[in-house]
C-alpha atoms as a PDB file:
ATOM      1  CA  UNK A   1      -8.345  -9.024  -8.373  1.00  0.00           C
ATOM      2  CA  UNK A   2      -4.388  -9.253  -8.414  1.00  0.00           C
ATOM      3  CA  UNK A   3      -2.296 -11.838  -9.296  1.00  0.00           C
ATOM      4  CA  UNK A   4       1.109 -12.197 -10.057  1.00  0.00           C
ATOM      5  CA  UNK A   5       2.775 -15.408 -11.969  1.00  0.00           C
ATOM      6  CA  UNK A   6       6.714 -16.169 -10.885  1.00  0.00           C
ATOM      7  CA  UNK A   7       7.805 -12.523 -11.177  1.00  0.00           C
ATOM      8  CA  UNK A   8      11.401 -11.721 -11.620  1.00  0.00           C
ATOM      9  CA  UNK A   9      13.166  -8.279 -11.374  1.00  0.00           C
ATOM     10  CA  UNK A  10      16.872  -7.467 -11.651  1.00  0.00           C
ATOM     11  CA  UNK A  11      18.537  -4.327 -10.491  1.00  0.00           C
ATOM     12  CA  UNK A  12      21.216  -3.800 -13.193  1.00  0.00           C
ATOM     13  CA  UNK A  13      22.986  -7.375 -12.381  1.00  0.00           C
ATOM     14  CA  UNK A  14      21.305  -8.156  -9.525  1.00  0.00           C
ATOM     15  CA  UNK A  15      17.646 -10.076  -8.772  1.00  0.00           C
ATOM     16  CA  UNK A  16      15.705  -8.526  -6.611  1.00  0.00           C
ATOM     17  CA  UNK A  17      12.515 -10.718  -6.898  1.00  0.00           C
ATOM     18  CA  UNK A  18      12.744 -14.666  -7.861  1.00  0.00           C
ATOM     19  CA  UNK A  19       9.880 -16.291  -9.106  1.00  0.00           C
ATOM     20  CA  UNK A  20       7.331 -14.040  -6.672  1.00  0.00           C
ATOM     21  CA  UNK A  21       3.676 -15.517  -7.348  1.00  0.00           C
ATOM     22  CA  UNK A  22       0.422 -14.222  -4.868  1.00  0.00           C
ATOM     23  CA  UNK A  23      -2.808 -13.230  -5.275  1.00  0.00           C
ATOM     24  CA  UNK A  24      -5.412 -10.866  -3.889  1.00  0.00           C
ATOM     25  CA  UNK A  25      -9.201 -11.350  -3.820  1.00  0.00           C
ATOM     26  CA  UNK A  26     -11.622  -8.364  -3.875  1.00  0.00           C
ATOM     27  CA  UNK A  27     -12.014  -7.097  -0.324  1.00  0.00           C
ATOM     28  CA  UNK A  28      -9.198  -7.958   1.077  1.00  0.00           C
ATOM     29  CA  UNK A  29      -6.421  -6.738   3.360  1.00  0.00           C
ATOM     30  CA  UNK A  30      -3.737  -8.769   2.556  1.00  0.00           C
ATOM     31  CA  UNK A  31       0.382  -8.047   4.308  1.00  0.00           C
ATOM     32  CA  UNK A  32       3.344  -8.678   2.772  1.00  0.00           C
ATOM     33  CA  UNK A  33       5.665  -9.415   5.444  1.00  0.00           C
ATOM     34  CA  UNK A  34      10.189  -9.540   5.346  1.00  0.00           C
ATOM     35  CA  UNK A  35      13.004  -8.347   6.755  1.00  0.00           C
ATOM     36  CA  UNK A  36      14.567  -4.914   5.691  1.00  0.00           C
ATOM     37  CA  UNK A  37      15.715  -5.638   1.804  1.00  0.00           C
ATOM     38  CA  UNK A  38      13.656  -8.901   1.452  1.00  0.00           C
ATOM     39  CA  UNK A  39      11.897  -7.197  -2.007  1.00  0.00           C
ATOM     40  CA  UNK A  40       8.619  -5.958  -0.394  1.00  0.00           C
ATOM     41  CA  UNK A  41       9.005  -2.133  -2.030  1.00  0.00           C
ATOM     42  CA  UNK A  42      10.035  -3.728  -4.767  1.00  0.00           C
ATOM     43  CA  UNK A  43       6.996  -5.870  -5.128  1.00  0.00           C
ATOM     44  CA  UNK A  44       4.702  -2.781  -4.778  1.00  0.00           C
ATOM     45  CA  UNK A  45       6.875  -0.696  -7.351  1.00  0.00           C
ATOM     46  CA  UNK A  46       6.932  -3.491 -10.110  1.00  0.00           C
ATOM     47  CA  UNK A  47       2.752  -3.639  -9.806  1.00  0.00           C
ATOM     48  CA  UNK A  48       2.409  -0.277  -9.598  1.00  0.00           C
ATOM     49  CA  UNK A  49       4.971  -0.556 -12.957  1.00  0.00           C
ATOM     50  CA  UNK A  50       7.828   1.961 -11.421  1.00  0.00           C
ATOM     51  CA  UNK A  51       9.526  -1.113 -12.085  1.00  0.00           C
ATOM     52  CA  UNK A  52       9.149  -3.664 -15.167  1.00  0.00           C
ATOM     53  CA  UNK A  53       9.558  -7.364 -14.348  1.00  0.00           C
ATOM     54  CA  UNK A  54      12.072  -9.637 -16.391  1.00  0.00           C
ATOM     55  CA  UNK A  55       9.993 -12.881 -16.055  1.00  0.00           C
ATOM     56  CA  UNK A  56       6.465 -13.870 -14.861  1.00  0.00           C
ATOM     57  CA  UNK A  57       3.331 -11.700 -15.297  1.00  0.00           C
ATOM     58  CA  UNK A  58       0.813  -9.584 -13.355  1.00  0.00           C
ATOM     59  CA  UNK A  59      -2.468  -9.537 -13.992  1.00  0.00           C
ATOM     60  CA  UNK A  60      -5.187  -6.682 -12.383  1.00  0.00           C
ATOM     61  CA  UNK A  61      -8.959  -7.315 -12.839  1.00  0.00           C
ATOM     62  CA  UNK A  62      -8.485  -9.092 -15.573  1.00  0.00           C
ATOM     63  CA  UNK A  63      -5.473  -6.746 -17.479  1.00  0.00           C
ATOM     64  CA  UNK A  64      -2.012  -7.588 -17.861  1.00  0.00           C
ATOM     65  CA  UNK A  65      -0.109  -4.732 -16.178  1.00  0.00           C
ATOM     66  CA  UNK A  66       3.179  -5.682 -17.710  1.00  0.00           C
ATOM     67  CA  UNK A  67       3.148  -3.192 -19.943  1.00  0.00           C
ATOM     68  CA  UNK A  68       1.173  -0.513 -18.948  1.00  0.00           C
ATOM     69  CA  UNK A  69       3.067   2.711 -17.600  1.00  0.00           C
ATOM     70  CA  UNK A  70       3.172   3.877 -14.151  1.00  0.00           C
ATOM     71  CA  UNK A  71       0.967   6.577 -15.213  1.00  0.00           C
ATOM     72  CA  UNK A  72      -1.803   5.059 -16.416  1.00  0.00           C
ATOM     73  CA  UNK A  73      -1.798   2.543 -13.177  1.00  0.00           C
ATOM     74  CA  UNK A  74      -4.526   5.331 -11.620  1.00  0.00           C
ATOM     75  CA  UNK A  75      -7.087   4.870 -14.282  1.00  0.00           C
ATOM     76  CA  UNK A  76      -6.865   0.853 -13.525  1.00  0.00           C
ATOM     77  CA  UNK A  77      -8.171   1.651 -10.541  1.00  0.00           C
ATOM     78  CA  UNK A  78      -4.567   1.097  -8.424  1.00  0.00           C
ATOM     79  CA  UNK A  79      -3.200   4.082  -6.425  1.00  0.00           C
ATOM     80  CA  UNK A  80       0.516   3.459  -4.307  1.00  0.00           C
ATOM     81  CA  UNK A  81       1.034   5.275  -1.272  1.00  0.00           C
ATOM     82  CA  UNK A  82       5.048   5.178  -0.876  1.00  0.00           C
ATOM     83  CA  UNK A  83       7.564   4.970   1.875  1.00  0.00           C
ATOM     84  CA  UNK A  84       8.246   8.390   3.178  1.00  0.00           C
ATOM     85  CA  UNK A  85       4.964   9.856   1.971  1.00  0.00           C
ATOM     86  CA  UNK A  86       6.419  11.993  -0.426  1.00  0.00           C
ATOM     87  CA  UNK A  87       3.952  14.835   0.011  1.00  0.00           C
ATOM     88  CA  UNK A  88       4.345  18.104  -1.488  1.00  0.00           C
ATOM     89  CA  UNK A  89       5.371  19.996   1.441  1.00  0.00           C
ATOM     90  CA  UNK A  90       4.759  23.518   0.107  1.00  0.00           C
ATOM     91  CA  UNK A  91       1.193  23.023  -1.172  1.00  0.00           C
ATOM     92  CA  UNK A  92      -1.635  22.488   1.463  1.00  0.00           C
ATOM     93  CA  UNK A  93      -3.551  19.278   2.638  1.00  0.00           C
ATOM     94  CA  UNK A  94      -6.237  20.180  -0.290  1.00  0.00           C
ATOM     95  CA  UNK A  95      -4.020  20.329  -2.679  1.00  0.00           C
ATOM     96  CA  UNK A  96      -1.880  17.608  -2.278  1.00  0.00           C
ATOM     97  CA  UNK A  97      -5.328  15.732  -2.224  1.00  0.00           C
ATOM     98  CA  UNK A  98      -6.508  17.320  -5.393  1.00  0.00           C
ATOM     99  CA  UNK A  99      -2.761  16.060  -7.264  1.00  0.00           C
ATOM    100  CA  UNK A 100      -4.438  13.002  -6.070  1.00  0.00           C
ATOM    101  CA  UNK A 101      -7.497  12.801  -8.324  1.00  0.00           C
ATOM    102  CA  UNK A 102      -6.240  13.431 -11.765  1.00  0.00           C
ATOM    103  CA  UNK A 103      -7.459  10.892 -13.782  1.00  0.00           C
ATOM    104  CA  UNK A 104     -10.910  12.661 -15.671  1.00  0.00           C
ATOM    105  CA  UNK A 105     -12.590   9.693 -13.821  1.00  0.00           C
ATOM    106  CA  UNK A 106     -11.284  10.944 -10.945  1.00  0.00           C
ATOM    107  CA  UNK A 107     -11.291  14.959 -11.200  1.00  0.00           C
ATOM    108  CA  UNK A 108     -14.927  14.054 -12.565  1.00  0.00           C
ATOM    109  CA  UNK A 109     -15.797  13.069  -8.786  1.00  0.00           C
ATOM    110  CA  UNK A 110     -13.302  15.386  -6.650  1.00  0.00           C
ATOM    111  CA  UNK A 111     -15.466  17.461  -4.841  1.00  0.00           C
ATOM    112  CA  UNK A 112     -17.233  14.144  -3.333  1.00  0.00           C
ATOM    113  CA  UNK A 113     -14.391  12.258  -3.026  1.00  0.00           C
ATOM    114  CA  UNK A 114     -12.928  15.114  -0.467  1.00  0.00           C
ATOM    115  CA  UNK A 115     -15.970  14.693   1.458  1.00  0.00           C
ATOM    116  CA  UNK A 116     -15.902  10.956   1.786  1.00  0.00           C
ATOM    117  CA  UNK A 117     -11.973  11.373   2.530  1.00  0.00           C
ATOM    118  CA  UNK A 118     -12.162  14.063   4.909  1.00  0.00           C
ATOM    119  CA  UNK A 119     -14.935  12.450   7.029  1.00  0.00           C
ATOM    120  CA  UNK A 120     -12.625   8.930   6.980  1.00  0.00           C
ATOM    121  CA  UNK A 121      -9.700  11.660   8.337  1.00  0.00           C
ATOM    122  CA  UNK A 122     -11.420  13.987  10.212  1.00  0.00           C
ATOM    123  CA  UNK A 123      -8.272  15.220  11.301  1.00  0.00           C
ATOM    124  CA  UNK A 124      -7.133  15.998   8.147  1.00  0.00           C
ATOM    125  CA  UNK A 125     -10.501  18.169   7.436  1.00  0.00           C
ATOM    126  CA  UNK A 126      -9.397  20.582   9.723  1.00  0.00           C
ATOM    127  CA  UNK A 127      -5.784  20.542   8.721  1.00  0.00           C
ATOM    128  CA  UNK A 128      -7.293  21.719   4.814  1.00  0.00           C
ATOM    129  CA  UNK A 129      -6.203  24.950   4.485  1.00  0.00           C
ATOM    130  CA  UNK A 130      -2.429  24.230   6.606  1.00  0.00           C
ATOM    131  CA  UNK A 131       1.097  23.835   4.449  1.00  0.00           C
ATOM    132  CA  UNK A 132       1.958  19.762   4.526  1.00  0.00           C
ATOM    133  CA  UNK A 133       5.036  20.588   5.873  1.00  0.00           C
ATOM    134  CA  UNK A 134       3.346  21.986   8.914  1.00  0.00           C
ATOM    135  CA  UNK A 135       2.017  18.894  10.051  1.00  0.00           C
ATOM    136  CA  UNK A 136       2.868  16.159  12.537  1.00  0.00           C
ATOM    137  CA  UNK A 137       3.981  12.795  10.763  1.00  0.00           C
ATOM    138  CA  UNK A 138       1.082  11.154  11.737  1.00  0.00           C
ATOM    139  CA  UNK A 139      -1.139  13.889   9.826  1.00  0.00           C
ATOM    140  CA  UNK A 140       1.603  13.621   6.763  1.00  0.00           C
ATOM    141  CA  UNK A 141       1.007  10.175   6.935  1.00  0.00           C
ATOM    142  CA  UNK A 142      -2.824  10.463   6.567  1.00  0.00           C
ATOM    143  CA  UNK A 143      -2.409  12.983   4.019  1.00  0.00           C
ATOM    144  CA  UNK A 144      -0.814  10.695   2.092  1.00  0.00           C
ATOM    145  CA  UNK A 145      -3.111   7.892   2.210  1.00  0.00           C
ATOM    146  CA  UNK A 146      -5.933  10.291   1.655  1.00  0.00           C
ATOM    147  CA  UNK A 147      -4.166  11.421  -1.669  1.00  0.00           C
ATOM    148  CA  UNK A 148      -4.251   7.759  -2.508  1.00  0.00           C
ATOM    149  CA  UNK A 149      -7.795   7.350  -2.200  1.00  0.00           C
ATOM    150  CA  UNK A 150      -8.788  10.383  -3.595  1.00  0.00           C
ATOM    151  CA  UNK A 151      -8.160   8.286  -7.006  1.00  0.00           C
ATOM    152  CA  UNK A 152     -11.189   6.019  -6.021  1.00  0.00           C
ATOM    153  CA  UNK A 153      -9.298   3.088  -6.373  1.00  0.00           C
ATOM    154  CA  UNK A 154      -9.812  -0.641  -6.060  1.00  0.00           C
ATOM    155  CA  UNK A 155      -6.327  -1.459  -4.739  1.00  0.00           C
ATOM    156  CA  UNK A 156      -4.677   0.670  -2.622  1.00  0.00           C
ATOM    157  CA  UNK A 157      -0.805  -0.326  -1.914  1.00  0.00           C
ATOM    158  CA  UNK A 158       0.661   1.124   1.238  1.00  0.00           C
ATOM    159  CA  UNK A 159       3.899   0.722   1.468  1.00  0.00           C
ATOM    160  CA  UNK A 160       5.542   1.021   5.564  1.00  0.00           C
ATOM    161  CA  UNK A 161       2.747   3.492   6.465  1.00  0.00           C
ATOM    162  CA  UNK A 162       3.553   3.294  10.788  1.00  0.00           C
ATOM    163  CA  UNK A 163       7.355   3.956   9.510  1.00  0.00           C
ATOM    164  CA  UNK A 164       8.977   6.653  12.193  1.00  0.00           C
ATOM    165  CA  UNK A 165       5.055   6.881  14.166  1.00  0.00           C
ATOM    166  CA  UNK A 166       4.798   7.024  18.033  1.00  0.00           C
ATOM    167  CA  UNK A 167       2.469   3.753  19.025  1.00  0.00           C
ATOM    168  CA  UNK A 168      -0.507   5.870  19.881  1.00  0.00           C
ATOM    169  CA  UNK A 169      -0.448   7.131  15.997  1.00  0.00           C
ATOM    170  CA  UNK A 170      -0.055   3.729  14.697  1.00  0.00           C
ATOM    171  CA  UNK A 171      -2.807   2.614  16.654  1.00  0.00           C
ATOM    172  CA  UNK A 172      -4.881   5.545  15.042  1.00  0.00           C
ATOM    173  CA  UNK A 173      -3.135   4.249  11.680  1.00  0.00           C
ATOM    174  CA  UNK A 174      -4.526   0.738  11.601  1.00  0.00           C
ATOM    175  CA  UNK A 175      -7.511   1.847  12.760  1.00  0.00           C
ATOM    176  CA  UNK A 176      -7.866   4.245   9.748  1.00  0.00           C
ATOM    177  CA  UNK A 177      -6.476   1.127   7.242  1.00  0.00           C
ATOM    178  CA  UNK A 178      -9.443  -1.071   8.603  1.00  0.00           C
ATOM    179  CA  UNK A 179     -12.083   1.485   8.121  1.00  0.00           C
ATOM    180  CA  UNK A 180     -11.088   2.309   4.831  1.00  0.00           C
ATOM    181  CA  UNK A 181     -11.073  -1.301   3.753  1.00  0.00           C
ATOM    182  CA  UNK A 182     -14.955  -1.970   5.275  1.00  0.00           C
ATOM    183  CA  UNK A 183     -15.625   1.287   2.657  1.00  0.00           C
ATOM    184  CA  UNK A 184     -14.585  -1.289   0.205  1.00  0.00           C
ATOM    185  CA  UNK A 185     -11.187  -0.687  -1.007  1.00  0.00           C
ATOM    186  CA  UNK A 186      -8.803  -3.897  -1.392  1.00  0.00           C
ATOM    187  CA  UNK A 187      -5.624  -3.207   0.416  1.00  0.00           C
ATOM    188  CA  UNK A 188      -2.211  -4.884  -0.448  1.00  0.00           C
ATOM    189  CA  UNK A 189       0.374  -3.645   2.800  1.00  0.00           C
ATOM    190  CA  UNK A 190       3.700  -3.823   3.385  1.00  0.00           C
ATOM    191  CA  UNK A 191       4.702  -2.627   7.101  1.00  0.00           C
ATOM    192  CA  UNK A 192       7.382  -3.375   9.472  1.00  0.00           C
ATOM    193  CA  UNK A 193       5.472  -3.762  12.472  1.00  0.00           C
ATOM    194  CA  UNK A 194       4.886  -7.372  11.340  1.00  0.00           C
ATOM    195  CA  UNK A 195       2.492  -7.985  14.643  1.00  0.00           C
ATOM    196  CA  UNK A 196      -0.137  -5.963  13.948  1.00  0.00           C
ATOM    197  CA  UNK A 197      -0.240  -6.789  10.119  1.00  0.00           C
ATOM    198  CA  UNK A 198      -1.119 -10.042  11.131  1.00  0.00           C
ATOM    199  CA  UNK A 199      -3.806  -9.079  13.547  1.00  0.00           C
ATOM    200  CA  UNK A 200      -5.484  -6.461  10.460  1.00  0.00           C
ATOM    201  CA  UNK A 201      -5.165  -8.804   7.564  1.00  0.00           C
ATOM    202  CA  UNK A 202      -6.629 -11.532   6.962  1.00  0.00           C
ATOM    203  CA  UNK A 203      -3.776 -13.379   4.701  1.00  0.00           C
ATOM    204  CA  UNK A 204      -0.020 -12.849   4.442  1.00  0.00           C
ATOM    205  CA  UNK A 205       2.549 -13.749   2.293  1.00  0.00           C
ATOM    206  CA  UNK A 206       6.089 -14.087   4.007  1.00  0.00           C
ATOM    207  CA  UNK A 207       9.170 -12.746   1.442  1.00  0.00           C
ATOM    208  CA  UNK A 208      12.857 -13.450   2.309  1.00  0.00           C
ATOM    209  CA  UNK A 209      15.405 -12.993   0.015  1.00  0.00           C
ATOM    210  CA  UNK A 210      13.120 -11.654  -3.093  1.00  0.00           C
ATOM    211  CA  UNK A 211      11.425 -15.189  -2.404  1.00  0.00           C
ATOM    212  CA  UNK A 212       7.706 -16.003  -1.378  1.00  0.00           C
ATOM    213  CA  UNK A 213       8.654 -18.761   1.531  1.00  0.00           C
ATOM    214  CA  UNK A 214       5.637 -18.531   3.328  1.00  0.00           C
ATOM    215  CA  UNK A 215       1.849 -17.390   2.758  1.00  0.00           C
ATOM    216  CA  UNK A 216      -1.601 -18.413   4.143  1.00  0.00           C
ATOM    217  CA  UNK A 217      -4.477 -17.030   7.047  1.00  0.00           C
ATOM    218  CA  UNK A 218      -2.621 -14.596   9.259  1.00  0.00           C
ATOM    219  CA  UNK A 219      -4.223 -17.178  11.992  1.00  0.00           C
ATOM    220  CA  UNK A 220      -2.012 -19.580  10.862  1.00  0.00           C
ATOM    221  CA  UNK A 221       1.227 -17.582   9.964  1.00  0.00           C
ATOM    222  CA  UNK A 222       1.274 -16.335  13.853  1.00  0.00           C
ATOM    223  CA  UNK A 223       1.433 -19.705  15.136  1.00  0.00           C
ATOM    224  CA  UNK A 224       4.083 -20.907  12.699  1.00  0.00           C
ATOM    225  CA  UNK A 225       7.151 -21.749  14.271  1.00  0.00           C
ATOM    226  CA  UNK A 226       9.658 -19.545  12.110  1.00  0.00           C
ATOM    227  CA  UNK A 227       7.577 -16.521  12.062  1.00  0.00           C
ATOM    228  CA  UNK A 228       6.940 -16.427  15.904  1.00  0.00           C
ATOM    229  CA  UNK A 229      10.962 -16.923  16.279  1.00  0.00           C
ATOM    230  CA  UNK A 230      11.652 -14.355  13.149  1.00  0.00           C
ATOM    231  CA  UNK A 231       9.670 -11.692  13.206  1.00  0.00           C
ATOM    232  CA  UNK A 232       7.506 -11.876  16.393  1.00  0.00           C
ATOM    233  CA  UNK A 233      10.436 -12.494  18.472  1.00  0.00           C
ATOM    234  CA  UNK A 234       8.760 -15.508  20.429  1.00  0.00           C
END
């Protein structure tokens, strides 16, 4: 479904990303694991084309994405739920959802899209009417996610979703990414709690330094020696 070719990205003078190649089969939930500043948000930004690549390619389903505009990612069928959630704070759960589906495709299916999304997050259903400012960060973070898939897309990228959550939320939180992945939605996530990314997906790519130095079944990754010592602290 996704597939990126030695992709390079510069911040002014610096590189950022060197040579980054993966790919992601429909159906998947695959992690992108690193240290703080290793490139993962900057992976997600350059597919989701907030940022534009210098070298390599990235191809979606068939489409180069290279050049396509961040706006148009939506109607590919790709939807990128940021760091920090990023809600509006002064609308309400329903309408943050509705900024959500504004592609005609989209807007075309709102009114069941809500229904599939609010029965996923049943929380969230009765949370409609309430200012997103108003609720806990576990509910901001589900609004946020739900916004995502109320664009009915094929790739979801979720960028540190369990990012300032108490463990009983993030428990909720995975739970939530692995049911909305059997509904069929490919998932591509980047997350600092690098444990339980390995137990959801079922590949990972390891990213140090902008570079891809390991990837493989998460089976595999957990027994490697420099991931248990690095970022499993075994």
């Amino acid at each position: 479904m996704l597939r990126l070719r030695d992709v390079s990205v510069f911040y002014g003078d610096m590189q950022a990303l060197h040579d980054v190649s993966l790919e992601i089969q429909q159906g998947e939930i695959v992690a992108l694991v690193g240290a703080n500043g290793a490139g993962k948000t900057t992976t997600l930004k350059t597919i989701s084309g907030l940022l534009r690549p210098a070298a390599g390619s990235i191809e979606f389903d068939g489409t180069r994405l290279d050049a396509v505009p961040a706006h148009d990612m939506a109607k590919l069928g790709i939807a990128h739920v940021p760091e920090g959630r990023r809600l509006f704070p002064l609308l309400t759960v329903e309408e943050n959802l509705d900024l959500g589906s504004m592609t005609p495709a989209a807007r075309a299916q709102r009114s069941e899209t809500k229904e599939w999304v609010f029965k996923l997050l049943a929380r969230l259903a009765e949370r409609r009417h309430q200012l997103a400012e108003t609720l806990s960060g576990g509910e901001q973070q589900m609004c946020a996610i739900a916004r995502g898939l109320m664009a009915r897309p094929k790739l979801l990228l979720l960028d540190e979703p369990s990012l300032g959550l108490a463990p009983i939320l993030v428990n909720e939180l995975f739970a939530t990414i692995a049911a909305i992945n059997r509904e069929g939605v490919t998932i591509l996530l980047v997350e600092q709690n690098v444990r339980r990314s390995l137990a959801l997906a079922g590949r990972a790519y390891v990213l140090e330094n902008g570079r891809i130095v390991l990837s493989g079944p998460t089976a595999d990754l957990k027994t490697n020696p420099h991931v248990k010592k690095a970022y499993l602290g075994l």
